[in-house]
Protein backbone atom coordinates (compact mmCIF):
# COMPACT_ATOMS: atom_id res chain seq x y z
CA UNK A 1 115.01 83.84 98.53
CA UNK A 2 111.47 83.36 97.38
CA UNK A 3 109.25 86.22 96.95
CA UNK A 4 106.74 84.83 99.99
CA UNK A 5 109.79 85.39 102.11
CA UNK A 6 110.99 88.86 101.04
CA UNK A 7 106.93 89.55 101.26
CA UNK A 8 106.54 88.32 105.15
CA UNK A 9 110.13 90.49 106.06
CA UNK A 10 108.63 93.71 104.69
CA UNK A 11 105.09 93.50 106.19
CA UNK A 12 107.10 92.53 109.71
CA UNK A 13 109.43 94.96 109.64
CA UNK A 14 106.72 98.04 108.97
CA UNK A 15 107.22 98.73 112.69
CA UNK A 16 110.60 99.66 111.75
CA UNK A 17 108.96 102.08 109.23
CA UNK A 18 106.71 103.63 111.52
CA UNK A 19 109.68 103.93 114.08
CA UNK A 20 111.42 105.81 111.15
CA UNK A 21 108.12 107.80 110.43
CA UNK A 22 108.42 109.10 114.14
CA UNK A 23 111.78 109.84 114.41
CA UNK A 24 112.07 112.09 110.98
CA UNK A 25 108.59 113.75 111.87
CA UNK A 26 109.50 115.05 115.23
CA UNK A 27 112.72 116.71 114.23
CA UNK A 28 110.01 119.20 111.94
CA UNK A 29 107.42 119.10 114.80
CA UNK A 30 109.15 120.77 116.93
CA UNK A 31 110.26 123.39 114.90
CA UNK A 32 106.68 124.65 115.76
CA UNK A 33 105.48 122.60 118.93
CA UNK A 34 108.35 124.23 120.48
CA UNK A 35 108.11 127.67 120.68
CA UNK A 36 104.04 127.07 120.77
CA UNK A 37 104.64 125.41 124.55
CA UNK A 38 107.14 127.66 125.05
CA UNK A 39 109.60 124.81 126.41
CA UNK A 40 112.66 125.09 127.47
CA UNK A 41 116.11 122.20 126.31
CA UNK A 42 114.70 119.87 128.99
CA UNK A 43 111.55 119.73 127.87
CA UNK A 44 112.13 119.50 124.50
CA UNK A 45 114.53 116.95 124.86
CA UNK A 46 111.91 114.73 126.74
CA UNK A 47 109.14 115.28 124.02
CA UNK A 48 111.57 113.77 121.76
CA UNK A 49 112.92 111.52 123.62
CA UNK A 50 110.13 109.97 125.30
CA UNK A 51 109.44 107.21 123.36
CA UNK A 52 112.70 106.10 123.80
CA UNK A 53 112.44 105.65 127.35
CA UNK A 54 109.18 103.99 126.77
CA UNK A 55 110.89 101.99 124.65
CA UNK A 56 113.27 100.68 126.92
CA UNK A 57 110.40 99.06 129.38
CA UNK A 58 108.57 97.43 126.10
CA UNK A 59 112.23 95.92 125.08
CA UNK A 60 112.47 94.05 128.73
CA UNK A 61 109.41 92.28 128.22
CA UNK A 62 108.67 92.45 124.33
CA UNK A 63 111.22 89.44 123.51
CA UNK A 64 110.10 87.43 127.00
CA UNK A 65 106.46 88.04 125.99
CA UNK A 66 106.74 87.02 122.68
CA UNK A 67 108.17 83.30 123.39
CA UNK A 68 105.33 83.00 125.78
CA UNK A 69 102.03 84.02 123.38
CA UNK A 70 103.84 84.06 120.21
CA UNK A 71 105.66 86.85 117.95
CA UNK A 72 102.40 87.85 115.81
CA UNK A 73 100.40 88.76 118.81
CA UNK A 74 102.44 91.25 120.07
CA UNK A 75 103.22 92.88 116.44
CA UNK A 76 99.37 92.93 115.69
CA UNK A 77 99.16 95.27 119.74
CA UNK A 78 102.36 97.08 118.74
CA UNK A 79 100.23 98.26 115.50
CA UNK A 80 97.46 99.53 117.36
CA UNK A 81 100.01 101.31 119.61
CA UNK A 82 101.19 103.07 117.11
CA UNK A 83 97.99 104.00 115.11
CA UNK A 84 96.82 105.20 119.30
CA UNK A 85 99.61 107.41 119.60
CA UNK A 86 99.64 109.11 116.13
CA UNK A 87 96.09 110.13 116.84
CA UNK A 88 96.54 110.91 120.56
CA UNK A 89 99.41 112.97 119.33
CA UNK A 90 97.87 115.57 116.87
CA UNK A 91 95.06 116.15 119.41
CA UNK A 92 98.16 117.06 122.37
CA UNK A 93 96.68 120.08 123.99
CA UNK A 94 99.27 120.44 126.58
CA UNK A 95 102.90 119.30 126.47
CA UNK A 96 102.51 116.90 129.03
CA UNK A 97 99.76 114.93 126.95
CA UNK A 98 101.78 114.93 123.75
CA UNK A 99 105.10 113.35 125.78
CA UNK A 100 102.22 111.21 127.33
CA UNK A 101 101.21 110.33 123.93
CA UNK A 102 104.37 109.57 122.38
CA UNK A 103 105.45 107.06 124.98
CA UNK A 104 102.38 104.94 123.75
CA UNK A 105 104.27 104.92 120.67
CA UNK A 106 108.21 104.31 122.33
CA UNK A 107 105.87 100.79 123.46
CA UNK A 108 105.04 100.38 120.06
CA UNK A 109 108.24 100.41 118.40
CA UNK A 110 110.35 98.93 121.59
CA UNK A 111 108.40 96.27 120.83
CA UNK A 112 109.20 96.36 117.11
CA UNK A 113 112.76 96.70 117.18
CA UNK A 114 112.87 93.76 119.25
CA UNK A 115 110.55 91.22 117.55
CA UNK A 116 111.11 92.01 113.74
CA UNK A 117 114.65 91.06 113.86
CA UNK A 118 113.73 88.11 115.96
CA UNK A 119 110.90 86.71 113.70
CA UNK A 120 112.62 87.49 110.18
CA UNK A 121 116.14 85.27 111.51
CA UNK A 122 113.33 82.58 112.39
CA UNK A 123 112.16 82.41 108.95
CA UNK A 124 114.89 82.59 106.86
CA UNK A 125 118.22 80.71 105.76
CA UNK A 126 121.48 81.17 106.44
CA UNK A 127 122.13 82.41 103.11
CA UNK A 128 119.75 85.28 103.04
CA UNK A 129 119.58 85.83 106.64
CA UNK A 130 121.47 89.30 106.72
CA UNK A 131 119.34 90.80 103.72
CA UNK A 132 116.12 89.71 104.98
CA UNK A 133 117.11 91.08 108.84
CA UNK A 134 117.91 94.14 106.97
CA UNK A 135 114.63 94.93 105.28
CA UNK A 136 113.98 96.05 108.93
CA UNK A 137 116.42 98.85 108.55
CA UNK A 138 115.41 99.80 105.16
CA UNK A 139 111.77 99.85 106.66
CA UNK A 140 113.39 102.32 109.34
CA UNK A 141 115.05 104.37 106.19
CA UNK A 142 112.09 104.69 103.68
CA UNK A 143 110.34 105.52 107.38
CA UNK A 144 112.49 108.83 107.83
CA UNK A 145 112.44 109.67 104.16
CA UNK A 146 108.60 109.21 103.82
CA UNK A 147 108.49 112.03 107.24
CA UNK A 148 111.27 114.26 105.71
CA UNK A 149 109.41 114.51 102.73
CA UNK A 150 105.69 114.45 104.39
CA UNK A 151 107.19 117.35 106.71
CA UNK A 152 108.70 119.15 103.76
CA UNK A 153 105.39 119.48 101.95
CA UNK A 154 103.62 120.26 105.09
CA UNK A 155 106.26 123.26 106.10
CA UNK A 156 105.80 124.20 101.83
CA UNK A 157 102.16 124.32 102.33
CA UNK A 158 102.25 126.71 105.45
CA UNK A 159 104.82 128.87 104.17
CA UNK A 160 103.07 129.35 100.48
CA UNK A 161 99.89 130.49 102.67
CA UNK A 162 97.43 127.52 102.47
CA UNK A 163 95.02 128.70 104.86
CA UNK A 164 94.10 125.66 107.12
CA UNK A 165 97.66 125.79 108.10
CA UNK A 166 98.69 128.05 110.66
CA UNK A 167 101.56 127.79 113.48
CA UNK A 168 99.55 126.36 115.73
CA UNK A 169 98.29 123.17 113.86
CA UNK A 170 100.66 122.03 111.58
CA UNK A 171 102.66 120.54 113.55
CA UNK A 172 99.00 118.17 114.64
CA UNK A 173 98.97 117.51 111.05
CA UNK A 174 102.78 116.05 110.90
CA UNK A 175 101.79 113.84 113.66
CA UNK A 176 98.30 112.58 112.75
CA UNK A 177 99.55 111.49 109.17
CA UNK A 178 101.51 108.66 110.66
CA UNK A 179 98.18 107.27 111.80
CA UNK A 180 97.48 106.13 107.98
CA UNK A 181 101.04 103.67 107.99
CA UNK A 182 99.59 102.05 111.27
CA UNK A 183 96.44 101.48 110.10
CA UNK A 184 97.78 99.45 107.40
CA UNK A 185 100.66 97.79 109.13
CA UNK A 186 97.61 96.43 111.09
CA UNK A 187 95.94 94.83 108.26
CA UNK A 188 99.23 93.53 106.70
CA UNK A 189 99.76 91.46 109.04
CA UNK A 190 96.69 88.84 109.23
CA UNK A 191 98.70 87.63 106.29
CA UNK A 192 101.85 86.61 108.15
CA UNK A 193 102.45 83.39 109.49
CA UNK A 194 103.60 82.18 112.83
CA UNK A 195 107.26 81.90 113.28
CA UNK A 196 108.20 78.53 112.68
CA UNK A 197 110.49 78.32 115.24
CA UNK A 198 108.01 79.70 118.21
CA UNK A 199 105.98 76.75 116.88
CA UNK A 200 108.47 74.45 117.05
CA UNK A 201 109.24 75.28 120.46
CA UNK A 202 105.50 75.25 121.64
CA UNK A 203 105.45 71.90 120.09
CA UNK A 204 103.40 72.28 117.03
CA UNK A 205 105.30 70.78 115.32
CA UNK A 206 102.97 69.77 112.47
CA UNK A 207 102.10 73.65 111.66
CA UNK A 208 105.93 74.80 111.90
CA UNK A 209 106.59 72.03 108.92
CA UNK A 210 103.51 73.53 107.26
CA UNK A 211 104.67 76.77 108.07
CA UNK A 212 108.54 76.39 106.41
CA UNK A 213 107.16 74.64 103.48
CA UNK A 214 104.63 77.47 102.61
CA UNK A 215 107.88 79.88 102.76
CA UNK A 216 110.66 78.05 101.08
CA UNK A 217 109.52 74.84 99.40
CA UNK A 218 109.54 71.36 100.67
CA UNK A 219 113.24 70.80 99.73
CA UNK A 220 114.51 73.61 101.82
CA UNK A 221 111.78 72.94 104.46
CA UNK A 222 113.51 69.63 105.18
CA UNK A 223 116.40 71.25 105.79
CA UNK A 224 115.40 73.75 108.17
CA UNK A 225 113.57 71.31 110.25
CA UNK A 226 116.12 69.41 110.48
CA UNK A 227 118.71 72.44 111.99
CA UNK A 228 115.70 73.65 114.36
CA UNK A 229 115.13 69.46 115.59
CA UNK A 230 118.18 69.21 116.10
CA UNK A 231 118.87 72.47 118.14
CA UNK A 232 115.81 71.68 120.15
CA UNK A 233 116.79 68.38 121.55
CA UNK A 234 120.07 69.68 122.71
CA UNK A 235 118.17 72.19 124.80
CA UNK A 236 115.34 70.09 125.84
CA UNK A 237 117.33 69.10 128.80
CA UNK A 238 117.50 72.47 130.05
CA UNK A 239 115.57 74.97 132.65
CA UNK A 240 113.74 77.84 131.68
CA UNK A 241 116.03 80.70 131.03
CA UNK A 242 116.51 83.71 133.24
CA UNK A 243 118.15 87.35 132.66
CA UNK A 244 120.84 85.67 135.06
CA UNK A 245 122.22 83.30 132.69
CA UNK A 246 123.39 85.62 129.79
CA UNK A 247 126.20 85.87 132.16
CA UNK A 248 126.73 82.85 132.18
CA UNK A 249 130.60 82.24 130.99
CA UNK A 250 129.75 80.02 128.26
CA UNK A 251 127.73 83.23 126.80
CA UNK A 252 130.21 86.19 127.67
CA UNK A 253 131.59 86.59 124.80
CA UNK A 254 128.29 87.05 122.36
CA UNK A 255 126.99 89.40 125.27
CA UNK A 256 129.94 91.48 124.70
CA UNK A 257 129.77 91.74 121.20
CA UNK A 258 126.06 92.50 121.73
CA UNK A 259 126.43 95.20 124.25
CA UNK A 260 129.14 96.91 122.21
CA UNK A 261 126.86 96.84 119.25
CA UNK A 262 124.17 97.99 121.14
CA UNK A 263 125.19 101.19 122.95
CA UNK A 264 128.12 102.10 119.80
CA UNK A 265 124.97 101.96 117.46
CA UNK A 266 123.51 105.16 119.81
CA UNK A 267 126.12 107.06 121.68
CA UNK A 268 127.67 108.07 118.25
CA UNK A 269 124.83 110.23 117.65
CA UNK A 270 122.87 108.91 114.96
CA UNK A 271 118.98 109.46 116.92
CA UNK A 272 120.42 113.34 117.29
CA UNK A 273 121.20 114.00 113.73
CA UNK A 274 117.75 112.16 112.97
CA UNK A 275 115.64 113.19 115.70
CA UNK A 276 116.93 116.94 115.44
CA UNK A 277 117.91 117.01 111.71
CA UNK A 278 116.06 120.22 111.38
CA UNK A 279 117.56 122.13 114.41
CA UNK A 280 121.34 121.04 113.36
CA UNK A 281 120.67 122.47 109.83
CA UNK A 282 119.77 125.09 111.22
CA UNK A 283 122.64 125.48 113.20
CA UNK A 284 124.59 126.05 109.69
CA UNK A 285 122.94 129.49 109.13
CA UNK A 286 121.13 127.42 105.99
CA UNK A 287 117.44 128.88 106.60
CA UNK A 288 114.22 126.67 108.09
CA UNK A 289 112.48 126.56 104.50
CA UNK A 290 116.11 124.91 103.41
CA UNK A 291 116.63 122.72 106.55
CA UNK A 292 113.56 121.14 105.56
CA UNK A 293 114.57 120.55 102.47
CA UNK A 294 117.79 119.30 103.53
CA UNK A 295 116.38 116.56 106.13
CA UNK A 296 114.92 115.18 102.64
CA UNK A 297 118.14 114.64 100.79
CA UNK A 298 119.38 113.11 104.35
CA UNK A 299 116.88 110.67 104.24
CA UNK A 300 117.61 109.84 100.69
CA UNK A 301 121.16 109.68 101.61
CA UNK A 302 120.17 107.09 104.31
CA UNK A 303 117.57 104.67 101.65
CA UNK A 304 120.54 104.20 99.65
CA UNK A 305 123.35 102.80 101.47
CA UNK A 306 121.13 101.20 103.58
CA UNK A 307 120.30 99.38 99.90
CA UNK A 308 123.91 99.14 99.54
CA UNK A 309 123.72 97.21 102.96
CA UNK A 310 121.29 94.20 102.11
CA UNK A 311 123.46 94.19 98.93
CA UNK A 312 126.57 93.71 100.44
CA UNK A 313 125.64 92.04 104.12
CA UNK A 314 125.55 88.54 102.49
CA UNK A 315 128.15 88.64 100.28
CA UNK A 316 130.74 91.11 102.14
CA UNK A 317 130.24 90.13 105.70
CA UNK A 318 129.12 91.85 108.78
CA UNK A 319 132.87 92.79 110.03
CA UNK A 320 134.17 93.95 107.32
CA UNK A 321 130.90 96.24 107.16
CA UNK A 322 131.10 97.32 110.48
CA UNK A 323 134.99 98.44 110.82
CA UNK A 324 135.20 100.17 107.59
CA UNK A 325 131.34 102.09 108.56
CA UNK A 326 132.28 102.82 111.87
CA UNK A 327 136.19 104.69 110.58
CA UNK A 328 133.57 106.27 108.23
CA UNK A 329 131.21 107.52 110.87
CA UNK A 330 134.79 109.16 112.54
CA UNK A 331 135.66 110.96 110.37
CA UNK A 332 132.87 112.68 109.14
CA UNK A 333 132.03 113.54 112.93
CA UNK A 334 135.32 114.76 113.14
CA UNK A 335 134.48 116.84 109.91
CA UNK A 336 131.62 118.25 111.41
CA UNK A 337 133.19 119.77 114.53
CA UNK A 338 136.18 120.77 112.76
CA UNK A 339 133.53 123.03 110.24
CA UNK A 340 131.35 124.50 113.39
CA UNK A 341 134.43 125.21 115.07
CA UNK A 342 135.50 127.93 112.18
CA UNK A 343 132.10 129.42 112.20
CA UNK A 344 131.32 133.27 113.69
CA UNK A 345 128.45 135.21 114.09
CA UNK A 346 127.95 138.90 113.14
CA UNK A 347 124.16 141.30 112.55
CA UNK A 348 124.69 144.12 110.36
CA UNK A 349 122.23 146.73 110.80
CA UNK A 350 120.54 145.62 107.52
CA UNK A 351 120.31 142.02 108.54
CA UNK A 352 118.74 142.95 111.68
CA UNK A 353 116.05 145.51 110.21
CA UNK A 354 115.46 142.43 107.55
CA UNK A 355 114.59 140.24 110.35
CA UNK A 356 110.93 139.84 110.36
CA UNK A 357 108.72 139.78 113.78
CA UNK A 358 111.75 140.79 116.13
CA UNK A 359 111.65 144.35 117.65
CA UNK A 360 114.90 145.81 115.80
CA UNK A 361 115.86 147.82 118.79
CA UNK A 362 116.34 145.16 121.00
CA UNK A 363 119.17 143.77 118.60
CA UNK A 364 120.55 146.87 118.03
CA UNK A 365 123.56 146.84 120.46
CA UNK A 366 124.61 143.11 118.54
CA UNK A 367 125.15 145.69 115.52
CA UNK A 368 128.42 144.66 113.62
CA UNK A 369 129.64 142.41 117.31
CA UNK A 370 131.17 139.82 116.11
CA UNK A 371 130.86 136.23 118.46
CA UNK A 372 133.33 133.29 117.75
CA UNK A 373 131.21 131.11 120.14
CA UNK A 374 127.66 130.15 119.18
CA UNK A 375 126.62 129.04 122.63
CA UNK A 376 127.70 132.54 123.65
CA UNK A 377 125.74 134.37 120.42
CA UNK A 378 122.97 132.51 121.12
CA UNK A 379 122.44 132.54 124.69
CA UNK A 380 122.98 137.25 124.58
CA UNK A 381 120.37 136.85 121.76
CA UNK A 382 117.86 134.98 123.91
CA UNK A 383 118.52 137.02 126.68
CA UNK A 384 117.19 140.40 124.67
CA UNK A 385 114.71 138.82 122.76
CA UNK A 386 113.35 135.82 125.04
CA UNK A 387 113.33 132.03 124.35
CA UNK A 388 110.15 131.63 122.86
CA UNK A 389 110.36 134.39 120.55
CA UNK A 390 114.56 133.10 119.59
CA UNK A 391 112.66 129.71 118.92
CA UNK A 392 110.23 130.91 116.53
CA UNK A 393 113.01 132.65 114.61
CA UNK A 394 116.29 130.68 114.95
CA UNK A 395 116.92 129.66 111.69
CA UNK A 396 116.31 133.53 110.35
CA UNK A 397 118.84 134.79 113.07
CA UNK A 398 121.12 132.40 112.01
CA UNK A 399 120.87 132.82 108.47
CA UNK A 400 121.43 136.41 109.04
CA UNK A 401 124.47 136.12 111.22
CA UNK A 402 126.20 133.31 110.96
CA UNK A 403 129.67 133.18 108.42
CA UNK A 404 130.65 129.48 108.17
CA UNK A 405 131.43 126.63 105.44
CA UNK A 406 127.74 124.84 105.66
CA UNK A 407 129.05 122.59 102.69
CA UNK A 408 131.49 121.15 105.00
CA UNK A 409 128.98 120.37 107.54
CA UNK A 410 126.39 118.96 104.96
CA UNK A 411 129.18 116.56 103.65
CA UNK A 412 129.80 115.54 107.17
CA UNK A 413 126.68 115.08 108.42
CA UNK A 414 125.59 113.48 105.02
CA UNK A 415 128.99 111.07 104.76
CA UNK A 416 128.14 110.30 108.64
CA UNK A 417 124.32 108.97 107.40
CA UNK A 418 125.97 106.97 104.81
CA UNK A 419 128.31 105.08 106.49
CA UNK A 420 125.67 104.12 109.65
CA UNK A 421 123.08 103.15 107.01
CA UNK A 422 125.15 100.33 105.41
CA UNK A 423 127.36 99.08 108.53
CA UNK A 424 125.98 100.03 112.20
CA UNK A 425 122.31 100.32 110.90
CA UNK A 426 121.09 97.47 109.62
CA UNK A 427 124.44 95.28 110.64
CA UNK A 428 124.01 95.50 114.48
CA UNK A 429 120.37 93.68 114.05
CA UNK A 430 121.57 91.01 111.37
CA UNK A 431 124.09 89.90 114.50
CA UNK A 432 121.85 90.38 117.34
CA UNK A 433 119.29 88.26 115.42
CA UNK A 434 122.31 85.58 114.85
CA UNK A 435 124.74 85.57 117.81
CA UNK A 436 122.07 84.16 120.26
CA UNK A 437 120.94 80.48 121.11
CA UNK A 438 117.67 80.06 120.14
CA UNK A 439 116.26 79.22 123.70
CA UNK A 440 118.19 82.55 125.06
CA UNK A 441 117.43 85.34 121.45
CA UNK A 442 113.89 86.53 122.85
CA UNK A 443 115.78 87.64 125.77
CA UNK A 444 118.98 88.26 125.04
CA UNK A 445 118.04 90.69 122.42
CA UNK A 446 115.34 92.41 124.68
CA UNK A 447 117.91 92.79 127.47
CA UNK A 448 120.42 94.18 124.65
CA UNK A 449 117.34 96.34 122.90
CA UNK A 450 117.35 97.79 126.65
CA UNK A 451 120.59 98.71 126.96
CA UNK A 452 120.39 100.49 123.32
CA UNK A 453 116.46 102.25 124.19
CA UNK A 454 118.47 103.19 126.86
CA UNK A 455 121.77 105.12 124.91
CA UNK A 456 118.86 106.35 122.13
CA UNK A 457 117.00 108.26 125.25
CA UNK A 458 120.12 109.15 126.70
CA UNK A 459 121.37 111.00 123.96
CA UNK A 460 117.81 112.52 122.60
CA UNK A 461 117.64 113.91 126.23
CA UNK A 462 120.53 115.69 126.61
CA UNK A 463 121.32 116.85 122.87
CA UNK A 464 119.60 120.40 122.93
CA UNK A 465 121.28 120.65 126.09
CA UNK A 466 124.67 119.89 124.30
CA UNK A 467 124.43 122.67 121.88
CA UNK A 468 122.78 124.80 124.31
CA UNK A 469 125.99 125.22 127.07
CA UNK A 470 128.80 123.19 125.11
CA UNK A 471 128.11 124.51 121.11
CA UNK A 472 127.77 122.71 118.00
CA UNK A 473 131.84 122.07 117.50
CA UNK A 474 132.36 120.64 120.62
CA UNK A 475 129.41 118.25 121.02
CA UNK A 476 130.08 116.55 117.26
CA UNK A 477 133.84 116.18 118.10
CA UNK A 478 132.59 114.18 121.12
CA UNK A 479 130.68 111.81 119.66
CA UNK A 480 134.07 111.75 116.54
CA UNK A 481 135.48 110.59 119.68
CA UNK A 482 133.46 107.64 120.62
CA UNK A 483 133.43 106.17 117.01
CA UNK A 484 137.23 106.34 116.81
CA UNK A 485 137.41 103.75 120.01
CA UNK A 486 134.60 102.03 118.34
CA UNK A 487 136.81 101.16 115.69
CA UNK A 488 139.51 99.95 117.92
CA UNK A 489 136.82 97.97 119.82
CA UNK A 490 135.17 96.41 116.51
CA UNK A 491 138.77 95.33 115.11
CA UNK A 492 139.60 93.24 118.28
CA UNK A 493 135.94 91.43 118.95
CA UNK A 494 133.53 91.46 116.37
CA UNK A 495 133.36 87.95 114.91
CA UNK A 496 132.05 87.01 111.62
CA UNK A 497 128.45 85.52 111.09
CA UNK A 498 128.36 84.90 107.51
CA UNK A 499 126.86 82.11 105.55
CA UNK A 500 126.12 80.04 108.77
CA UNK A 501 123.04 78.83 110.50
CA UNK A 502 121.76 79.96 113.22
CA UNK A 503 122.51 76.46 115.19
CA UNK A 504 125.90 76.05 113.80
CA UNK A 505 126.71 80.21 114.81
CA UNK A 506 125.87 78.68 118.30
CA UNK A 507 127.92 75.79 118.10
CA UNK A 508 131.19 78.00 117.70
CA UNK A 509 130.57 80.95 119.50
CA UNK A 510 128.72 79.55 122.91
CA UNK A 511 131.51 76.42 122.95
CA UNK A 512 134.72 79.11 122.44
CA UNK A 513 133.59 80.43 125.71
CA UNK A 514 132.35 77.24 127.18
């Protein structure tokens, strides 16, 4: 792996960082954007979900796009999405424009997701495919843990009285920061090549040559050309492809392994805990100012296995990676609902006079009740006090009342992190980028980045209605649930990608089914 390589990955892949930057940032934003718009568990769920379903449209047309006009264009218009939205963002003034604004940025990163994958597999060999592919996960990581920690000192700052922070505009502040990221993203990459490939197949052929030279040496070079001639005659014969033919029979198989990938990836939770890593610490009775905190040794959690990931990818496998993650992901759901589950919820009268901007009297017949349901505690509490006013103070009302083991959660929640950051994480887009022909990967993986947008949105949406009407307990053992038949699924299908190029992965896979 030469450093030119490793450098081109890592500027690519800074989408994936600013997707990351997003996602962690929100889950503090609306801590305050919340109860400032007063909005209710649909509307919150679509501010934070709304780039996700924005997502989903830019993911259709990202990978098609890009093997028309090339993979750089669209990355350099995917930067200036993002640098448009973190602006348009911080300047929201209603909650329609910031969901408006945010979906500028789900285009952005659909886009990124799709393409980064696609042009890292393009420029790299088989030997350091799967750590090079996962750079774009890392990106994602140091993403999150850069907003964890950028919302940690922003929440520190309010709460230690720096005066030009108040409620109502540091939560503009979380957003606008991701502007500087974008900016530079945008810059970074004038000094990225074309993917050799795309040239290949737009038959410049001298500048591809040029192109894999410049990357890996002449020696190497050689080699690659020879894989990507090869692979390109074989296809030359052939019509332009259409979404029809990935169901073709000969490509069944690979679409099945992609399409488990894809939605498993989501609908075990991971864009909750992430996107709502605030609210769920919350949920533990731990305190905002320490929920904060917490989303930063998440993060942290998630840099390092996802290091232990582009370690291990190349050397381990992606199977192996994937069943053992995926049992880990089960059981520390499993964990987590079992530890909600034995939570209760009692207000002495001391804990409710120390409760700061709530009218006492209006808790006072909660004095000493104890509740063995939190969607029931929480709901009579809302109902004296009022939504907006609950919002501002959850995480002092559940600090007050709330009697649980919150270790037992954090080690869930934390073990959960740690096995998705070095199997489903980074894993799923080392075999998307892999498992396709080259003539059908723009579109394959855009139809399959669909299909995941789609599961991401899907569960952002719905979450705070989850712990809203079915409680905390209940909602984690669901998604325990799922991951336990994704191991079952991954031990019958997944194949193993390892150590092979990208023609020669097609050769075996595409003929099985042939």
């Amino acid at each position: 792996m030469t450093k030119k390589t490793l450098f081109i990955a890592f500027v690519v892949s800074l989408g994936g960082f600013l997707f990351g930057f997003d996602a962690g940032i929100i889950s503090g934003v609306m801590s305050y954007a919340g109860p400032e718009f007063n909005l209710n568990d649909t509307q919150t769920g679509w501010v934070v979900s709304s780039p996700s379903f924005a997502a989903m449209i830019a993911m259709l047309v990202a990978g098609r796009l890009s093997d028309r006009v090339g993979r750089k264009k669209i990355l350099l218009v995917v930067a200036f999405l993002y640098a448009f939205s973190a602006i348009t963002s911080a300047y929201a003034l209603s909650y329609e424009a910031l969901y408006l604004a945010r979906m500028v940025g789900g285009l952005a990163f659909g886009a990124a997701l799709v393409l980064a994958p696609t042009y890292i597999a393009e420029i790299s060999t088989a030997e350091n495919r799967g750590t090079l592919v996962s750079v774009q996960q890392l990106n994602i990581v140091l993403g999150f843990f850069a907003a964890f920690l950028s919302n940690y000192y922003f929440n520190q700052s309010y709460s230690s009285g720096v005066s030009s922070l108040n409620e109502q505009n540091i939560w503009r502040w979380m957003l606008g920061v991701e502007f500087l990221p974008a900016i530079l993203y945008f810059l970074l990459l004038f000094f990225v090549p074309k993917s050799p490939r795309w040239l290949y197949t737009q038959g410049h052929v001298s500048q591809a040559q040029s192109v894999l030279e410049t990357i890996h040496g002449s020696k190497q070079a050689a080699l690659e050309i020879q894989g990507i001639e090869k692979n390109i005659t074989e296809n030359t014969q052939q019509k332009k492809t259409s979404i029809r033919e990935l169901l073709h029979p000969s490509l069944r198989f690979i679409m099945l392994v992609g399409l488990t990938l894809g939605i498993l990836q989501q609908v075990t939770g991971i864009n909750a805990i992430y996107f709502y890593a605030t609210s769920i610490f919350k949920q533990t009775g731990i305190g905002t100012d320490a929920a904060f905190s917490t989303g930063v040794l998440l993060s942290f959690t998630t840099v390092v296995f996802t290091l232990i990931a582009m370690y291990l990818v190349d050397r381990m496998g992606r199977r192996p990676l994937l069943v053992v993650g995926m049992t880990g992901i089960a059981v520390s759901l499993l964990v987590c609902a079992y530890g909600f589950n034995q939570a209760k919820y009692q207000l002495t009268a001391q804990e409710i006079t120390n409760l700061k901007g709530i009218e006492s009297f209006k808790l006072a017949e909660f004095q000493d009740q104890t509740y063995y349901s939190d969607v029931a505690f929480k709901n009579d509490i809302k109902e004296a006090i009022g939504s907006q006013v609950y919002a501002k103070h959850e995480g002092a009302i559940l600090e007050a009342a709330i009697e649980m083991n919150a270790t037992l959660v954090l080690i869930g929640i934390l073990g959960f992190i740690a096995c998705f950051a070095f199997s489903l994480g980074p894993v799923m887009w080392v075999m998307l980028s892999e498992l396709f022909p080259n003539r059908y990967r723009g579109l394959a993986i855009g139809a399959i980045g669909f299909v995941n947008s789609f599961a991401s949105w899907t569960i952002q949406q719905v979450f705070p209605w989850e712990l809203s009407n079915l409680g905390s307990a209940l909602t984690f053992l669901i998604y325990g649930s799922i991951a336990a038949v994704g191991v079952l699924l991954f031990v019958r299908i997944l194949p193993e990608t390892r150590g092979k190029s990208l023609e020669e992965i097609e050769n075996e896979l595409v003929a099985k089914t042939a």
